[in-house]
N, C-alpha and C. Protein backbone atom coordinates (compact mmCIF):
# COMPACT_ATOMS: atom_id res chain seq x y z
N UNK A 1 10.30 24.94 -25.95
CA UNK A 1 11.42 24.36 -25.27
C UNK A 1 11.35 22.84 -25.42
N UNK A 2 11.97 22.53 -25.88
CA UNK A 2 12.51 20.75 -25.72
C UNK A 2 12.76 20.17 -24.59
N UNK A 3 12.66 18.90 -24.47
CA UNK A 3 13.30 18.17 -23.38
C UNK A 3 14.25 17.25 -24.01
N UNK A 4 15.38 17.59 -23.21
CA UNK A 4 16.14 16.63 -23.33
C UNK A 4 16.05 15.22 -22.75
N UNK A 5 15.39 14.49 -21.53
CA UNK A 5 15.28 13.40 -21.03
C UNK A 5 13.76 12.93 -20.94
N UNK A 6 13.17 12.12 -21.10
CA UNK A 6 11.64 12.23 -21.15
C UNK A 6 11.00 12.09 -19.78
N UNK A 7 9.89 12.62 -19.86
CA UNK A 7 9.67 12.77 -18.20
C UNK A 7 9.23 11.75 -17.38
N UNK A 8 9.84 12.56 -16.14
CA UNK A 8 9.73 11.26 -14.81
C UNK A 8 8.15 10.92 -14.54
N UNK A 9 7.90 10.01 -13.28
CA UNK A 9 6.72 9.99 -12.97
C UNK A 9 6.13 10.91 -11.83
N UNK A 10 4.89 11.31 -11.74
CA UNK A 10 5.25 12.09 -10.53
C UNK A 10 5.80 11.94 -9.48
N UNK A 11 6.18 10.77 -8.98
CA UNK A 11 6.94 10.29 -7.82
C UNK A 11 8.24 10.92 -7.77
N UNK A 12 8.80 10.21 -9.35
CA UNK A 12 10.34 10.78 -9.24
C UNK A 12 11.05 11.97 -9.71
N UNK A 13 9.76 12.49 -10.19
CA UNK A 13 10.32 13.96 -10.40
C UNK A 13 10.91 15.10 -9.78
N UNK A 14 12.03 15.51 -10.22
CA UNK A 14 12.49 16.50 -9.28
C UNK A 14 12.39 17.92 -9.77
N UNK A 15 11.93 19.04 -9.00
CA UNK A 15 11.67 20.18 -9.52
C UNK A 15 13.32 21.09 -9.79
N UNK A 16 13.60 21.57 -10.98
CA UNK A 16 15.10 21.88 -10.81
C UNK A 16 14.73 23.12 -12.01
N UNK A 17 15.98 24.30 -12.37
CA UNK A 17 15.71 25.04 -13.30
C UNK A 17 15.61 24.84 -14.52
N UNK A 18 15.42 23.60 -14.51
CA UNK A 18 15.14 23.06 -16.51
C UNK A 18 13.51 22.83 -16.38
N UNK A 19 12.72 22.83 -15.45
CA UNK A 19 11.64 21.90 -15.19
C UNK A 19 11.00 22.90 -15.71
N UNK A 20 10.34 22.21 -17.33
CA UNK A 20 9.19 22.99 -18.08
C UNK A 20 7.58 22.72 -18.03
N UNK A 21 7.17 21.86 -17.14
CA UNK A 21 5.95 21.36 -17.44
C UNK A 21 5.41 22.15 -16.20
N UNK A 22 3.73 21.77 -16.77
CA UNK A 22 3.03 22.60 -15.82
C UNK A 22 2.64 21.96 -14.44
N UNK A 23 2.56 22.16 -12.93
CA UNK A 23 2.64 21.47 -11.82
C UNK A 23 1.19 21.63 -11.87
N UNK A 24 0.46 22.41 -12.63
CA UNK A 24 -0.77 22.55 -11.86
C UNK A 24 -1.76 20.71 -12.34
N UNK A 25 -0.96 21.01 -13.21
CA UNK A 25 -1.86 19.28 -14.20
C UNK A 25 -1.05 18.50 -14.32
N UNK A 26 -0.03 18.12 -12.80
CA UNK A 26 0.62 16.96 -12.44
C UNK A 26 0.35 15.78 -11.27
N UNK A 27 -0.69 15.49 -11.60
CA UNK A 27 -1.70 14.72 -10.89
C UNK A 27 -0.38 14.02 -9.98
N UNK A 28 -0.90 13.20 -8.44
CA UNK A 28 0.05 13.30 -7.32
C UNK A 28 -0.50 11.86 -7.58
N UNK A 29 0.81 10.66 -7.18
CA UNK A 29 0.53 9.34 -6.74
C UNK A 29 -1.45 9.12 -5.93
N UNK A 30 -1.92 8.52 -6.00
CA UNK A 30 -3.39 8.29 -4.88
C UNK A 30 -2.88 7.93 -4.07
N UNK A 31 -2.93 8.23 -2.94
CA UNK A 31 -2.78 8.45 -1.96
C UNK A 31 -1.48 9.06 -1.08
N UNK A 32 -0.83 9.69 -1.91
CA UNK A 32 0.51 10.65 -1.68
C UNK A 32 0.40 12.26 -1.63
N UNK A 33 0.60 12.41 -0.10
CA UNK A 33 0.79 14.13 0.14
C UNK A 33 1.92 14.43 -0.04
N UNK A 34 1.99 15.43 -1.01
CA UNK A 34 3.46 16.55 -0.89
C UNK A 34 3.51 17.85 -0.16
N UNK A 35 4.15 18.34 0.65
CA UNK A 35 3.82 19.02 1.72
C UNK A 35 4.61 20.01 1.10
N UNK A 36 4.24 21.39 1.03
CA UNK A 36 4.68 22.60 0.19
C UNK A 36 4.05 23.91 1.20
N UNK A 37 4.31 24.93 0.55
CA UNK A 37 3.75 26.07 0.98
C UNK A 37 2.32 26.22 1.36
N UNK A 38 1.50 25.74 0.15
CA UNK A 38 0.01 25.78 0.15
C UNK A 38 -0.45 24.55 0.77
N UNK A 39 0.16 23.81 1.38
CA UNK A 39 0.03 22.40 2.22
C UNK A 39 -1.18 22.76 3.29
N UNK A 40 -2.22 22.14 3.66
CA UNK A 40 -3.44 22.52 4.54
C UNK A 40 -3.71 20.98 5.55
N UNK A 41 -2.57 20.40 4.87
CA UNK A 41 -2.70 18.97 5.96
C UNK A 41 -2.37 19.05 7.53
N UNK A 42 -3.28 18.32 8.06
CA UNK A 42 -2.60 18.89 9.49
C UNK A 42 -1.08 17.70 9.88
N UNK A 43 -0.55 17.77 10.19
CA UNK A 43 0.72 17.49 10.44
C UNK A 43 0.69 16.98 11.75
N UNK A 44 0.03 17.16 12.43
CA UNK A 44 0.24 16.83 14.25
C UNK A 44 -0.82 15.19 13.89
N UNK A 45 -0.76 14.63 13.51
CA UNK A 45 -1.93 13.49 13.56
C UNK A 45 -1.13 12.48 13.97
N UNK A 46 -1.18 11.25 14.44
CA UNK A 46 -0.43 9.95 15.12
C UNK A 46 -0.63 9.61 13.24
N UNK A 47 0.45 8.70 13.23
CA UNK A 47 0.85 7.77 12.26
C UNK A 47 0.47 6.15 13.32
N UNK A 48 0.17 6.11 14.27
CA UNK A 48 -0.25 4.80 14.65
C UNK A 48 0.79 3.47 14.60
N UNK A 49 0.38 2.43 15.61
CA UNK A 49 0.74 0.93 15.34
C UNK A 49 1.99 1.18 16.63
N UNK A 50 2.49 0.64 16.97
CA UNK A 50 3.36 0.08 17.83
C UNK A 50 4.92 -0.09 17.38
N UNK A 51 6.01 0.05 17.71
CA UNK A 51 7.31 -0.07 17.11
C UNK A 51 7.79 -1.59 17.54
N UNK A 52 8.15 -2.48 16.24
CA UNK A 52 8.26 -3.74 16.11
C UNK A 52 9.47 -3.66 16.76
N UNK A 53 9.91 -5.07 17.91
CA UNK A 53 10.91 -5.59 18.11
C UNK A 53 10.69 -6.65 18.00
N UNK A 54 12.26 -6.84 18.14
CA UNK A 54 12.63 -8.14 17.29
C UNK A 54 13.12 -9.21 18.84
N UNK A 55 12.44 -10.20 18.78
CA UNK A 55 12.40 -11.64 19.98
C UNK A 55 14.29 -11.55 19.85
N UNK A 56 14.60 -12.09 18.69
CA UNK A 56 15.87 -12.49 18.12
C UNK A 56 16.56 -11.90 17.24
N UNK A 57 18.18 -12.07 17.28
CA UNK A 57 18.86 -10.86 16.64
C UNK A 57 18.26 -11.37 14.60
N UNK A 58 18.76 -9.80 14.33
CA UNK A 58 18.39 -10.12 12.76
C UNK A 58 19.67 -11.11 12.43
N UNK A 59 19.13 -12.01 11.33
CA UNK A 59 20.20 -12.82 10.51
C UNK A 59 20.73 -12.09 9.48
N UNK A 60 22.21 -11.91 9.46
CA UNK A 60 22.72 -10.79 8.84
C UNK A 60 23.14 -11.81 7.83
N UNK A 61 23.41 -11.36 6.20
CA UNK A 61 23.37 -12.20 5.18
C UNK A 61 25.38 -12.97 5.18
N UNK A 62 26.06 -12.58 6.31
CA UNK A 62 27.21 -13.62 6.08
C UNK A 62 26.99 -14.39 7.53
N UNK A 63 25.87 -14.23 8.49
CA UNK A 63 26.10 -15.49 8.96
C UNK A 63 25.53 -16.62 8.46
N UNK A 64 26.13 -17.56 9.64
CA UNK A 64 25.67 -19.47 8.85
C UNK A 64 24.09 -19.67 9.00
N UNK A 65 23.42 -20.07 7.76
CA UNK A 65 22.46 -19.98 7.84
C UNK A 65 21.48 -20.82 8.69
N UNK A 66 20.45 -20.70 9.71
CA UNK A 66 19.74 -21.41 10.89
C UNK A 66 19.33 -22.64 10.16
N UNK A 67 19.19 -23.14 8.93
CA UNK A 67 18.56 -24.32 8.20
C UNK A 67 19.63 -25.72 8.60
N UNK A 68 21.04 -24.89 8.91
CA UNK A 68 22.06 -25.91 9.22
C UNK A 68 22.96 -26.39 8.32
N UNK A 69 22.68 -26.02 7.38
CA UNK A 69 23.72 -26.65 6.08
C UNK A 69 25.05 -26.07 5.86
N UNK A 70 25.44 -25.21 6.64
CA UNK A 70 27.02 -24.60 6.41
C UNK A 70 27.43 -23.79 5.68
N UNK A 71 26.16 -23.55 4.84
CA UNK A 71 26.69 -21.92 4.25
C UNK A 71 26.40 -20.72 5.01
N UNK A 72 26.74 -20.08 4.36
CA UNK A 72 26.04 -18.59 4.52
C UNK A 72 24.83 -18.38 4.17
N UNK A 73 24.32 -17.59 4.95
CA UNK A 73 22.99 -17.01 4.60
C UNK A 73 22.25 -16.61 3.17
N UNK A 74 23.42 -15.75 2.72
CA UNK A 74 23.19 -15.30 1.27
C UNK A 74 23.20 -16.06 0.39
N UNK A 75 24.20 -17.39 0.62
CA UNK A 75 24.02 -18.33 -0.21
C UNK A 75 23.08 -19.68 -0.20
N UNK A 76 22.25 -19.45 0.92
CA UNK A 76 21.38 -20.41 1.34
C UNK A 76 19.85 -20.42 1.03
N UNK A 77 19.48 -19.29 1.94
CA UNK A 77 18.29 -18.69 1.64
C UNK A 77 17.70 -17.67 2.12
N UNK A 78 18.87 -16.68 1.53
CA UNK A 78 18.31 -15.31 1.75
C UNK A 78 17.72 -14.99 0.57
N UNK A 79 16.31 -14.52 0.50
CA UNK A 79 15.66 -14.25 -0.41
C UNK A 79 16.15 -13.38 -1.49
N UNK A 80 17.21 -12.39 -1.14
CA UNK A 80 17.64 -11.50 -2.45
C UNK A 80 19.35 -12.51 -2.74
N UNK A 81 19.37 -12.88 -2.29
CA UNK A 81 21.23 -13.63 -2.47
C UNK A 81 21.03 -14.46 -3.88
């Protein structure tokens, strides 16, 4: 059987009815559980840490940006703008 698209990584692979390769020798991200049938992880464990709030509202990327200069955010210095 051929592939038509070359294959994903294990991350982004999706299991579908074309999927020819073998799962048993598809080594998993280090340190990534996939939780399946044969899954033996216990599931009830705390994930830990505290839920962050925020002092002050988030700066949403069209307001004026806090530096003072009269733009917008996005155009100021929002890191992805």
């Amino acid at each position: 059987m051929t592939r038509r698209n070359p294959p994903a990584s294990p991350a982004q692979h999706v299991h579908g009815p074309d999927c020819s390769h073998d799962h048993a020798h598809d080594p998993a991200p280090i340190g990534a559980h996939l939780h399946g049938p044969d899954c033996d992880h216990d599931h009830d464990h705390d994930h830990g840490g505290e839920t962050y709030v925020r002092t002050e509202p988030k700066i949403q990327r069209n307001d004026p940006c806090p530096c003072g200069s009269g733009k917008k955010y996005k155009k100021c210095h929002d890191p992805n703008g």
